[in-house]
Protein backbone atom coordinates (compact mmCIF):
# COMPACT_ATOMS: atom_id res chain seq x y z
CA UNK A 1 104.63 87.66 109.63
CA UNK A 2 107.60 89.97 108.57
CA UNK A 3 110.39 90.95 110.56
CA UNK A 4 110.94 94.53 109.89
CA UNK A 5 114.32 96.94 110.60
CA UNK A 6 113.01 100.20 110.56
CA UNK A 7 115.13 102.90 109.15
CA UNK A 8 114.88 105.41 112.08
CA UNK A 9 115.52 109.18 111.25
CA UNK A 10 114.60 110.61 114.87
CA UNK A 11 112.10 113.02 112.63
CA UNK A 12 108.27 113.55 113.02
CA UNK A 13 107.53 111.27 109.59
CA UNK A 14 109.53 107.99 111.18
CA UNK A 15 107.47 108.43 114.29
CA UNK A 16 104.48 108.55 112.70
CA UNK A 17 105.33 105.80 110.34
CA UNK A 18 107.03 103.16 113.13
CA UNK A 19 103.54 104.26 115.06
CA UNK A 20 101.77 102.92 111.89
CA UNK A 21 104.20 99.39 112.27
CA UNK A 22 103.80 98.97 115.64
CA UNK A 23 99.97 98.90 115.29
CA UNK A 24 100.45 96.27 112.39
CA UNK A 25 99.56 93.02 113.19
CA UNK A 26 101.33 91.83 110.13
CA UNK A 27 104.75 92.34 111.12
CA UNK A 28 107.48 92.62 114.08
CA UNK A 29 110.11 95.41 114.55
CA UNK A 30 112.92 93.93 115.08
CA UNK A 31 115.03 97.24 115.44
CA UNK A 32 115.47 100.60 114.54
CA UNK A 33 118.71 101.49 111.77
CA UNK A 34 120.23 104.93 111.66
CA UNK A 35 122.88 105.92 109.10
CA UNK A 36 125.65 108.21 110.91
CA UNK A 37 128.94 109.92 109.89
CA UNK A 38 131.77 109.31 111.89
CA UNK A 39 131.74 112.15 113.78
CA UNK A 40 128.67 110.16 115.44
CA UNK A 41 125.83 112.08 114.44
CA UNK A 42 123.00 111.01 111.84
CA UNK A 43 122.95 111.63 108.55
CA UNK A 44 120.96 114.90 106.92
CA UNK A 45 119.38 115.60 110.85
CA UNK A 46 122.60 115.63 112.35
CA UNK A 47 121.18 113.76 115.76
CA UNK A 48 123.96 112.81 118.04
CA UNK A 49 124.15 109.08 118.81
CA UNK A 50 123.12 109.36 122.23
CA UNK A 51 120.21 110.66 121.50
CA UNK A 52 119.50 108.63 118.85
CA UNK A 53 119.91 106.21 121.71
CA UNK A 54 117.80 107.49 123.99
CA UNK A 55 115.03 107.74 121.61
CA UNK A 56 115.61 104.12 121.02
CA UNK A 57 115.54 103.27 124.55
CA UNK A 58 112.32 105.00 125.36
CA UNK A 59 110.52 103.36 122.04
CA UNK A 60 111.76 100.04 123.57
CA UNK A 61 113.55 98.66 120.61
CA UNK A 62 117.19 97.87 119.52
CA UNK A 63 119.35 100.85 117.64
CA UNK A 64 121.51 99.59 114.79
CA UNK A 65 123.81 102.21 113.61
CA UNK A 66 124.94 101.93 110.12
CA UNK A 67 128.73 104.15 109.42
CA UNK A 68 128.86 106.18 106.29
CA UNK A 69 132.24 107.59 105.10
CA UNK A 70 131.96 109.89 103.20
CA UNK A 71 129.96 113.78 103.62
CA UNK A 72 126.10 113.59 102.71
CA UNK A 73 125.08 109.79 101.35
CA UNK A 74 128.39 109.57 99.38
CA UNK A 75 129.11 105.71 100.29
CA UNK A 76 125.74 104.94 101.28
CA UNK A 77 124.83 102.44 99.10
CA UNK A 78 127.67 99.84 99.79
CA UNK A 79 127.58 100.64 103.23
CA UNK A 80 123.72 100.20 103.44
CA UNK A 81 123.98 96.62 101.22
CA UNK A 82 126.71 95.69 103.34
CA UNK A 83 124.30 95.78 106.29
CA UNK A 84 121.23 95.05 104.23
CA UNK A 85 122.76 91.51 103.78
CA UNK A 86 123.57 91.33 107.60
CA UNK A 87 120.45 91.82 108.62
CA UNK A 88 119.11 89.36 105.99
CA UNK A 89 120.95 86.42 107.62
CA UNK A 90 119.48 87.77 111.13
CA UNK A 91 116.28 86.63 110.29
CA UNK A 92 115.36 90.53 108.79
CA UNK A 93 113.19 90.46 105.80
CA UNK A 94 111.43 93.77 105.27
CA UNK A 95 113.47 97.44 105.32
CA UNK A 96 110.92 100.22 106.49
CA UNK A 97 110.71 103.79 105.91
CA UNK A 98 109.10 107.03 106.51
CA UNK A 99 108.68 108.49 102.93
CA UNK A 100 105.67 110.02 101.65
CA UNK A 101 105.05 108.98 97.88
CA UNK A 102 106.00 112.69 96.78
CA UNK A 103 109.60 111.99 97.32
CA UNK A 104 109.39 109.27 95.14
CA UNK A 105 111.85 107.06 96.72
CA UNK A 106 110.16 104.02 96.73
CA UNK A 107 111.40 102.05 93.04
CA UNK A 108 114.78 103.15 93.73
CA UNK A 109 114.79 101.64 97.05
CA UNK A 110 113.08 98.52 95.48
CA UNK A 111 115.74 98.11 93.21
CA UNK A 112 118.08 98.50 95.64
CA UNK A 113 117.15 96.34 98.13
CA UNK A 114 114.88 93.27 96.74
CA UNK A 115 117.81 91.42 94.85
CA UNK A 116 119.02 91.01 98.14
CA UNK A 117 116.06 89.52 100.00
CA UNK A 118 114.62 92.85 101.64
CA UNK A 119 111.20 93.54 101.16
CA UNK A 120 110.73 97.18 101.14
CA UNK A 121 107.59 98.73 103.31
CA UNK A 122 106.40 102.60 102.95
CA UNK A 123 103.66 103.04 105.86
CA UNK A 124 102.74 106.27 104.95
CA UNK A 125 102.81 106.00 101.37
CA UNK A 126 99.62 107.32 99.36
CA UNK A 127 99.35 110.32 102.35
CA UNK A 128 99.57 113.65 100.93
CA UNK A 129 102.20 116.19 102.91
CA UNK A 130 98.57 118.09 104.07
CA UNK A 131 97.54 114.34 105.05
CA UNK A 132 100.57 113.68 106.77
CA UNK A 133 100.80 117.07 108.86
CA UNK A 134 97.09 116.02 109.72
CA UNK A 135 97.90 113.12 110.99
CA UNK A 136 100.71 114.24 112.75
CA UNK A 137 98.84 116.81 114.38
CA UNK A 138 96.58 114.45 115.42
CA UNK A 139 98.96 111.37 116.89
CA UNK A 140 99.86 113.71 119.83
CA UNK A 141 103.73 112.78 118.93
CA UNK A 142 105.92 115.96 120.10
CA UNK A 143 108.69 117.61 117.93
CA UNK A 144 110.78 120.40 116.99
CA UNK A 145 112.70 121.77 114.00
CA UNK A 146 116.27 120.99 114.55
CA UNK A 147 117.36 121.47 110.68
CA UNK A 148 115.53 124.11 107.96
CA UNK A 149 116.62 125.39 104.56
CA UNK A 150 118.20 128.42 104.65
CA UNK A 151 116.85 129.40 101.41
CA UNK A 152 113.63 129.10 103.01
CA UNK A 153 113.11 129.53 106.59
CA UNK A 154 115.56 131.56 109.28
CA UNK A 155 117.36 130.62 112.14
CA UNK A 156 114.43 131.98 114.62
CA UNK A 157 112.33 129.06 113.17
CA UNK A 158 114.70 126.48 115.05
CA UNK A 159 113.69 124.51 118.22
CA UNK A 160 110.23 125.92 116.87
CA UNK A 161 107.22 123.04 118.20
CA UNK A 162 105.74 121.18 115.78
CA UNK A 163 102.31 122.47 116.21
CA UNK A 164 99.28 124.25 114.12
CA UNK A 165 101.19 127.49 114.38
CA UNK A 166 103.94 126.23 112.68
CA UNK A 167 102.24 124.59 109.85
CA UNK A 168 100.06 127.77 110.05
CA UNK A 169 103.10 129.79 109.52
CA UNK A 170 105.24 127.78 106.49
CA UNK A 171 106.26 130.27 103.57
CA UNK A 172 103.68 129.71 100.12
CA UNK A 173 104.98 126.95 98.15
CA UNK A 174 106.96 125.16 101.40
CA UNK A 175 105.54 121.49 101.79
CA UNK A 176 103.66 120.79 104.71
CA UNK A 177 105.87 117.89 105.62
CA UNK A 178 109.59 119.27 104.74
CA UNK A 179 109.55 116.85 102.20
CA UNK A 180 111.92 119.16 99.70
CA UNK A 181 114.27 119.56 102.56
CA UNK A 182 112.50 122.43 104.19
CA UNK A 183 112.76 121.43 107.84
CA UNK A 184 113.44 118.20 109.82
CA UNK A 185 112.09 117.50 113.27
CA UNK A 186 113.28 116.17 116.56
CA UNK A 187 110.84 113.81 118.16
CA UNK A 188 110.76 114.04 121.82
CA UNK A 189 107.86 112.91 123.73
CA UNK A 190 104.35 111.55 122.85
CA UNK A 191 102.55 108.12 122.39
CA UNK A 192 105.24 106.57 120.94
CA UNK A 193 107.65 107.15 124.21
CA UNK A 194 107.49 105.96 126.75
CA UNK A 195 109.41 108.78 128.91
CA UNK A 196 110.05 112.00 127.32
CA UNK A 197 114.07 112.48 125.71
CA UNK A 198 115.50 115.16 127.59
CA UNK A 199 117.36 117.68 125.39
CA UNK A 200 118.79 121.24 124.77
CA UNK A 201 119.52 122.78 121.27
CA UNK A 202 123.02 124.32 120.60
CA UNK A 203 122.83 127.89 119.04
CA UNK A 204 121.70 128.34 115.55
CA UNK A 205 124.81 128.25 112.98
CA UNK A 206 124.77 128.25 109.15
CA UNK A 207 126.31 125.35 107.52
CA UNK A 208 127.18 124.76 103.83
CA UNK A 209 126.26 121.31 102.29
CA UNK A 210 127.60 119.77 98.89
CA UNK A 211 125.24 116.91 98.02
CA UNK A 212 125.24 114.69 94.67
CA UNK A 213 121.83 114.77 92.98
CA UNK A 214 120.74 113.16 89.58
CA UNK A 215 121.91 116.52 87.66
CA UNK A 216 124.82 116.62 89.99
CA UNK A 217 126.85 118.36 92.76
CA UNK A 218 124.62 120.77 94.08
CA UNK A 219 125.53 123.27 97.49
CA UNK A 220 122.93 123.29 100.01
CA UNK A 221 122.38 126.15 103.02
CA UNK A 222 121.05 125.15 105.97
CA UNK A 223 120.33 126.13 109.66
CA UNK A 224 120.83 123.83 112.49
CA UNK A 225 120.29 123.48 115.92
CA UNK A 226 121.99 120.77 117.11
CA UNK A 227 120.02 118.98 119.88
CA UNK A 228 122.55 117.19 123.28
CA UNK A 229 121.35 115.00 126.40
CA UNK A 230 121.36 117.25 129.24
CA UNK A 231 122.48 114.06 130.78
C-alpha cells in the first residue's frame, strides 16, 4: 500500500487521473499538492487559492500548497525537493501526476524525485491525447477552458465547456488534450465532486509569458480567464 500526494492542477487531466487513484486499491491519497506564486494563484492555470480550496474540499482530501518564487517554474525544483522531503518524513512515498506519456515528463521527474524516497506514479500514462479526451468525455467530469494559447485559439474560446463540440472544434494539428500548452481546463462539477465549485470567469485579457525551456528563454502569449468564488 502506497501513500500517494497527488500533484493537483485543478485541470480536466488531474481529475481524470486522481479518479484513476481513487479507484486503486493499491494506494491511499493522502493529499492533493498545488504549486502557487505568491500572488496566491497556481502555477501555469493561474487558479486562485480559494478555489483551489474549494475543489479540495468537495474531493474530500487535504490541499498542500507548495510557494514558488520566482515567474513560471523558475525555483521550482528546490522548492518542490524542499517539500518532496517533507512529505517523505510524513509517511508520503509516491508523488502522482496527470501527464500523458507525450509530454514526456516522466524520467525527468524520476530523476528528480527517487533519490529522495518518492516513488513517482503516471495514471494515465500509455493513453493517447484522442484516448484521453475519450475518456474524459466519458467520466462525466465537468470543465472549462480557463487558459489557451494565443497563437492558437482566441479569447471567445474561454469559459468554453469541455464537451464534443469543443474537441470537435480544435484547430488541425492542436492536441486533443492541450498537451503543447493549447488550453487548460477548470474542473467544476462531476463524479469526482461531491458538490459542484461555484465560480465566475473574469474578462478575457492577453498576457505575455517568459518561460525557460531546454533551448532557452522563450515568450509565450496566452489568453486567460481567470476563474473567482462567487462566495
Amino acid at each position: 500500500m502506497r501513500t500517494v500526494a497527488f500533484h493537483w492542477s485543478g485541470g480536466k487531466d488531474s481529475a481524470l487521473a486522481l479518479t484513476a487513484l481513487l479507484a486503486d486499491d493499491g494506494v491511499v491519497v493522502d493529499r492533493l499538492v498545488t504549486t502557487v506564486h505568491a500572488g496566491g494563484a497556481s502555477t501555469v492555470h493561474d487558479i486562485p487559492v480559494d478555489l483551489l480550496q474549494a475543489q479540495a474540499d468537495s474531493i474530500g482530501l487535504p490541499l498542500q500548497t507548495v510557494a514558488i518564487p520566482g515567474p513560471g517554474l523558475d525555483g521550482y525544483v528546490d522548492a518542490m525537493d524542499a517539500a518532496a522531503v517533507g512529505m517523505r518524513r510524513e509517511g508520503v512515498d509516491a508523488f502522482a501526476f496527470g501527464d500523458l506519456s507525450s509530454s514526456g515528463v516522466l524520467d525527468h521527474k524520476r530523476a528528480q524525485f527517487e533519490p529522495l524516497g518518492i516513488e513517482v506514479l503516471e495514471p494515465l500514462w500509455g493513453l493517447t491525447s484522442h484516448e484521453c479526451a475519450e475518456r474524459f468525455l466519458a467520466s462525466r467530469i465537468r470543465a472549462v477552458t480557463v487558459v489557451v494559447d494565443a497563437a492558437v485559439l482566441g479569447p471567445e474560446s474561454l469559459g468554453v465547456p469541455l464537451d464534443h463540440d469543443f474537441f470537435a472544434g480544435l484547430p488541425d494539428g492542436a492536441d486533443p488534450c492541450g498537451e503543447l500548452g493549447e488550453f487548460h481546463s477548470f474542473v467544476h462539477d462531476g463524479p469526482l465532486l461531491r458538490t459542484p465549485v461555484d465560480f465566475v470567469l473574469d474578462a478575457p485579457h492577453r498576457v505575455e509569458q517568459e518561460i525557460r525551456t531546454t533551448d532557452g528563454m522563450r515568450t509565450y502569449a496566452y489568453w486567460l480567464a481567470t476563474p473567482h468564488s462567487r462566495r
